[in-house]
Protein backbone atom coordinates (compact mmCIF):
# COMPACT_ATOMS: atom_id res chain seq x y z
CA UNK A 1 -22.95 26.39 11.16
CA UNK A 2 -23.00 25.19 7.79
CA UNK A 3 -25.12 22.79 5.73
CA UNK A 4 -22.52 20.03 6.52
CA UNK A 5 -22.09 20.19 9.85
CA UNK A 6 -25.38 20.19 10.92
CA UNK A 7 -25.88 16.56 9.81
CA UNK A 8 -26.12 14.22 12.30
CA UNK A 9 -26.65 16.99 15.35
CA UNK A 10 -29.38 15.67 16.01
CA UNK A 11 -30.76 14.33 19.22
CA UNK A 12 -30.90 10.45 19.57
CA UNK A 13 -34.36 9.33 18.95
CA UNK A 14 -34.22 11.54 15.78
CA UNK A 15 -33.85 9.15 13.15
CA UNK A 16 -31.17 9.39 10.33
CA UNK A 17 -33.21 10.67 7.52
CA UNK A 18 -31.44 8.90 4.34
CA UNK A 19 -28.51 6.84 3.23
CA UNK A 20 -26.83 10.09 1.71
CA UNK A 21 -26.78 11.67 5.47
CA UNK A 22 -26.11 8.58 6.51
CA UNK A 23 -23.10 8.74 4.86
CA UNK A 24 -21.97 12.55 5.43
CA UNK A 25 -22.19 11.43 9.49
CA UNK A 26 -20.00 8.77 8.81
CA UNK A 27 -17.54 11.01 7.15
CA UNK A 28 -17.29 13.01 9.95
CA UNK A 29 -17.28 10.88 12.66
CA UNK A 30 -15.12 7.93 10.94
CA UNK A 31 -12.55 10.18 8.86
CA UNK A 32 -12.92 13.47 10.97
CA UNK A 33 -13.32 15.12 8.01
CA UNK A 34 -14.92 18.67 7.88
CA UNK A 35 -16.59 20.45 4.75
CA UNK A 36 -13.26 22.82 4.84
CA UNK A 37 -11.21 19.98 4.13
CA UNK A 38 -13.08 19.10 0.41
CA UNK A 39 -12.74 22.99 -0.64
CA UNK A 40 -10.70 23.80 -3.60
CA UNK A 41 -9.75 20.40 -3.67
CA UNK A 42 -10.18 17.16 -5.58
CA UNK A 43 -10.86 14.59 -3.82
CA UNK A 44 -11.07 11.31 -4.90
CA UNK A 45 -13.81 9.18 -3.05
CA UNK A 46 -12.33 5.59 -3.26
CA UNK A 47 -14.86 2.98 -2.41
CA UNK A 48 -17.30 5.50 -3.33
CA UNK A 49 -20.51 2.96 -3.49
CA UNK A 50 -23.63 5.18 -4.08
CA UNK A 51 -21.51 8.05 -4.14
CA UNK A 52 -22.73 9.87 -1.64
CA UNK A 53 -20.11 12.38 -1.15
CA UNK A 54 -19.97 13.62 -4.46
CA UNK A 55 -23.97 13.79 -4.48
CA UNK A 56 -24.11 15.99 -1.46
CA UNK A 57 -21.65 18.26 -2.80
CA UNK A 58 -22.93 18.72 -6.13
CA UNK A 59 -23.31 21.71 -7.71
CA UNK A 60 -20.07 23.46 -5.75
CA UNK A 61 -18.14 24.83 -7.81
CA UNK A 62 -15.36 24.86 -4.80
CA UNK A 63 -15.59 21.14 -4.34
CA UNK A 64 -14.51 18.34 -6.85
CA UNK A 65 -14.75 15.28 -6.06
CA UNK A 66 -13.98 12.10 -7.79
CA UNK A 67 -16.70 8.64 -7.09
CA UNK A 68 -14.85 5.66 -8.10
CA UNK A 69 -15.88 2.02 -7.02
CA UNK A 70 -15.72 -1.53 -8.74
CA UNK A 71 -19.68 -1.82 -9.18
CA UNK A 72 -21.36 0.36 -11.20
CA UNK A 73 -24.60 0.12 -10.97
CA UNK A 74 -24.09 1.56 -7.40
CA UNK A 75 -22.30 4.52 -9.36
CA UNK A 76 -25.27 5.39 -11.80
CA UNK A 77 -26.63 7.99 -9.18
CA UNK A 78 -23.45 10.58 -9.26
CA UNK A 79 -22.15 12.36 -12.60
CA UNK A 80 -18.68 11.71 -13.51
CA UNK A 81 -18.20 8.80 -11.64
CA UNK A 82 -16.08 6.23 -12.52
CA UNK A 83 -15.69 2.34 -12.31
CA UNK A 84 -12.04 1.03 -11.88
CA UNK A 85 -10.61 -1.64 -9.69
CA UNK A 86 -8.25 0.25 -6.97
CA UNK A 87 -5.14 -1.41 -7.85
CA UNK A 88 -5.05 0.18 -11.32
CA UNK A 89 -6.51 3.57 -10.50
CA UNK A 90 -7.26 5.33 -14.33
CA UNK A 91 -5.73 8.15 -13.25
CA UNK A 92 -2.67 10.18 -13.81
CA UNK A 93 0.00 10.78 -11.39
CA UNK A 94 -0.48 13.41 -8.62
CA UNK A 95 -4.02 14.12 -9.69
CA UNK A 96 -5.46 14.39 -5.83
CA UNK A 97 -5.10 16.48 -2.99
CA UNK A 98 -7.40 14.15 -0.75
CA UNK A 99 -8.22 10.60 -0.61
CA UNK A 100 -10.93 8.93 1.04
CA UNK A 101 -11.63 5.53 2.01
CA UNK A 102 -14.77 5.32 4.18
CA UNK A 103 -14.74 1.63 3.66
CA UNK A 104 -12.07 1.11 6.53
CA UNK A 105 -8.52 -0.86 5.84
CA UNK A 106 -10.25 -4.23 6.36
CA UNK A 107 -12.41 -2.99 3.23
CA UNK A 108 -9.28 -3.06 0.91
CA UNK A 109 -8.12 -6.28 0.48
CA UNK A 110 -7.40 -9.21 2.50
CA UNK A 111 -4.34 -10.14 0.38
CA UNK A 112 -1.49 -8.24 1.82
CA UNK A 113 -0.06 -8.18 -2.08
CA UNK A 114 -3.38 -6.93 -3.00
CA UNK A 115 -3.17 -4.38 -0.23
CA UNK A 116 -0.09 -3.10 -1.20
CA UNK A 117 -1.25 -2.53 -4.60
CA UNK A 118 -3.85 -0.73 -3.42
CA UNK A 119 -2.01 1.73 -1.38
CA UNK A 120 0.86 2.00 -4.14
CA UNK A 121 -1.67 3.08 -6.92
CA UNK A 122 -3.06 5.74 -3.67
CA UNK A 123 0.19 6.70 -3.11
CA UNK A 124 0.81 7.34 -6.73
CA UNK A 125 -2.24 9.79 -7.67
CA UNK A 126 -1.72 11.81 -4.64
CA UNK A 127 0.24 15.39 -5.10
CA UNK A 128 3.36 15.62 -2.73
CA UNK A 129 1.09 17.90 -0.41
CA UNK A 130 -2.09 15.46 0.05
CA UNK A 131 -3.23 13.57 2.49
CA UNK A 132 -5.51 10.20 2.87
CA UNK A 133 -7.87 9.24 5.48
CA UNK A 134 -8.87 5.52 5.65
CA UNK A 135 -11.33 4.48 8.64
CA UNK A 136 -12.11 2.75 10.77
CA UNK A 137 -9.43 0.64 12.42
CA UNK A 138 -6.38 -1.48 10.96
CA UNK A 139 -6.08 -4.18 7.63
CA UNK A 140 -7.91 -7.19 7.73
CA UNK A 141 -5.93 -9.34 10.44
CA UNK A 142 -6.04 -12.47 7.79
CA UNK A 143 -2.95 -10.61 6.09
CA UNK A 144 -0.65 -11.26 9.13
CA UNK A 145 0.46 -14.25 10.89
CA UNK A 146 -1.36 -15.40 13.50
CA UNK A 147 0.41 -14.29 17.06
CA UNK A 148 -0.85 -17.07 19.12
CA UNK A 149 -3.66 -17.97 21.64
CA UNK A 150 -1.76 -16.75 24.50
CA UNK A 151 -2.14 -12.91 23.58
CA UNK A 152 -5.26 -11.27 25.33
CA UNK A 153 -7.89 -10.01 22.86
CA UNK A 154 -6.72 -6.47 23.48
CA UNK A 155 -3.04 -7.41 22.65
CA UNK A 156 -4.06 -9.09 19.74
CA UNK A 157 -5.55 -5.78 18.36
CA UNK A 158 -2.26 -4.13 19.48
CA UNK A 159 -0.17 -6.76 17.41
CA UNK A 160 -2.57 -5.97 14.20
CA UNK A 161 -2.45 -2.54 14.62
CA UNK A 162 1.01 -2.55 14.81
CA UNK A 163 1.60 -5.07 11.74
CA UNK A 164 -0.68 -3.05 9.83
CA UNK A 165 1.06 0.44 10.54
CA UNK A 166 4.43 -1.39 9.10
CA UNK A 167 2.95 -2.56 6.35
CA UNK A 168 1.47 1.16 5.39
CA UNK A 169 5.01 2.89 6.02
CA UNK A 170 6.50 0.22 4.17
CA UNK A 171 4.33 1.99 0.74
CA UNK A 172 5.89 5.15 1.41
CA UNK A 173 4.18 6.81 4.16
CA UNK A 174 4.03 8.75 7.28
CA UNK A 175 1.24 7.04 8.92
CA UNK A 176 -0.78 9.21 11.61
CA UNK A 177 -3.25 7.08 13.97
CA UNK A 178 -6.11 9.41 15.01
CA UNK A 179 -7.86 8.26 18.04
CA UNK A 180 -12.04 8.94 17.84
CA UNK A 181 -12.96 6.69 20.65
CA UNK A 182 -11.55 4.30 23.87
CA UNK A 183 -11.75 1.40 21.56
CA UNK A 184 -8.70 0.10 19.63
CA UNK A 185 -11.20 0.02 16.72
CA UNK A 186 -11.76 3.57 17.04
CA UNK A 187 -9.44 5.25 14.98
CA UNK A 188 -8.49 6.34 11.52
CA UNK A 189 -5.79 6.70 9.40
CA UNK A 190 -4.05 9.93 7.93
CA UNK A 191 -1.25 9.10 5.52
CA UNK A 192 1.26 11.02 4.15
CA UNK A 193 3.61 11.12 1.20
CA UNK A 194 7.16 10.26 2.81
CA UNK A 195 9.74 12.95 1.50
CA UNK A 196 12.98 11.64 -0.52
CA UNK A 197 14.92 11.99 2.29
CA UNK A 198 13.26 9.93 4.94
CA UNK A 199 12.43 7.19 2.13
């Protein structure tokens, strides 16, 4: 078992020791992401905050991986990070293999135009044989109309889940809902790069 996969097998009353494993368990568990999945990679960590990832990883020479995020002075801790707004990424076309939004969909925007600016510029940097993962759950529900008071709470998560899956193929992508738990909540996100054909 290596370094990253031991964190967070710990037993319950075993406290999480720092924000930077705090952050690895969350990778796991939220993006079901495993340390096989950064190597010989780059990876762009969009959202990055205290940059975590790329902190943890540092000093592999098998693992790149790109911190970006809008305030930097949560940045200052990683080398090479940099700050950009997500819906003009400063970065060339097809420069990732992997792209990684811890933050969650609701984390992007709540303007759907926003949103789809967002996802366009992520779209845009990722090579035609990447993937993203974005956890946990759908977009913020304040992008869609509102279906009514007569849906039940769970089939108002089912309506936002499923206005929120159009809205992602509707960028360009084969969207992928991975289940982690019983909870509606409780899944990410893998996208794909739609080929030419099925576009």
């Amino acid at each position: 078992m290596n370094k990253f996969e031991q964190v967070g097998n710990i037993s319950e009353t075993e406290p999480v020791k720092n924000e930077l494993e705090e952050d690895i368990i969350r990778v796991k568990e939220i993006l079901g992401l495993s340390e096989e999945d950064f190597r010989n990679k780059t990876t762009l960590d969009l959202g990055a905050g205290s940059a975590n990832l790329a902190r943890y990883f540092e000093g592999r020479d098998d693992i790149n991986i790109i911190s970006l995020d809008l305030e930097s002075e949560r940045l200052k801790l990683a080398d090479g990070a940099v700050q950009a707004d997500a819906k003009k990424l400063p970065f060339r076309d097809e420069s990732f293999d992997l792209i990684a939004e811890l933050g969650g969909p609701a984390g992007l925007e709540e303007n759907p135009n926003d949103t789809k600016s967002i996802l366009s510029e992520m779209k845009r940097v990722l090579r035609p044989d990447g993937e993203i993962r974005i956890g946990r759950g759908y977009l913020s529900p304040t992008m869609f109309e509102d279906p009514g008071e007569d849906l039940s709470l769970e089939e108002r998560k089912q309506y936002f889940r499923e206005q929120s899956r159009r809205l992602i193929e509707s960028i360009g992508f084969d969207v992928e809902e991975i289940d982690t738990g019983d909870d509606l909540y409780d899944f990410y996100y893998r996208l794909r790069k739609q080929q030419e054909s099925e576009q």
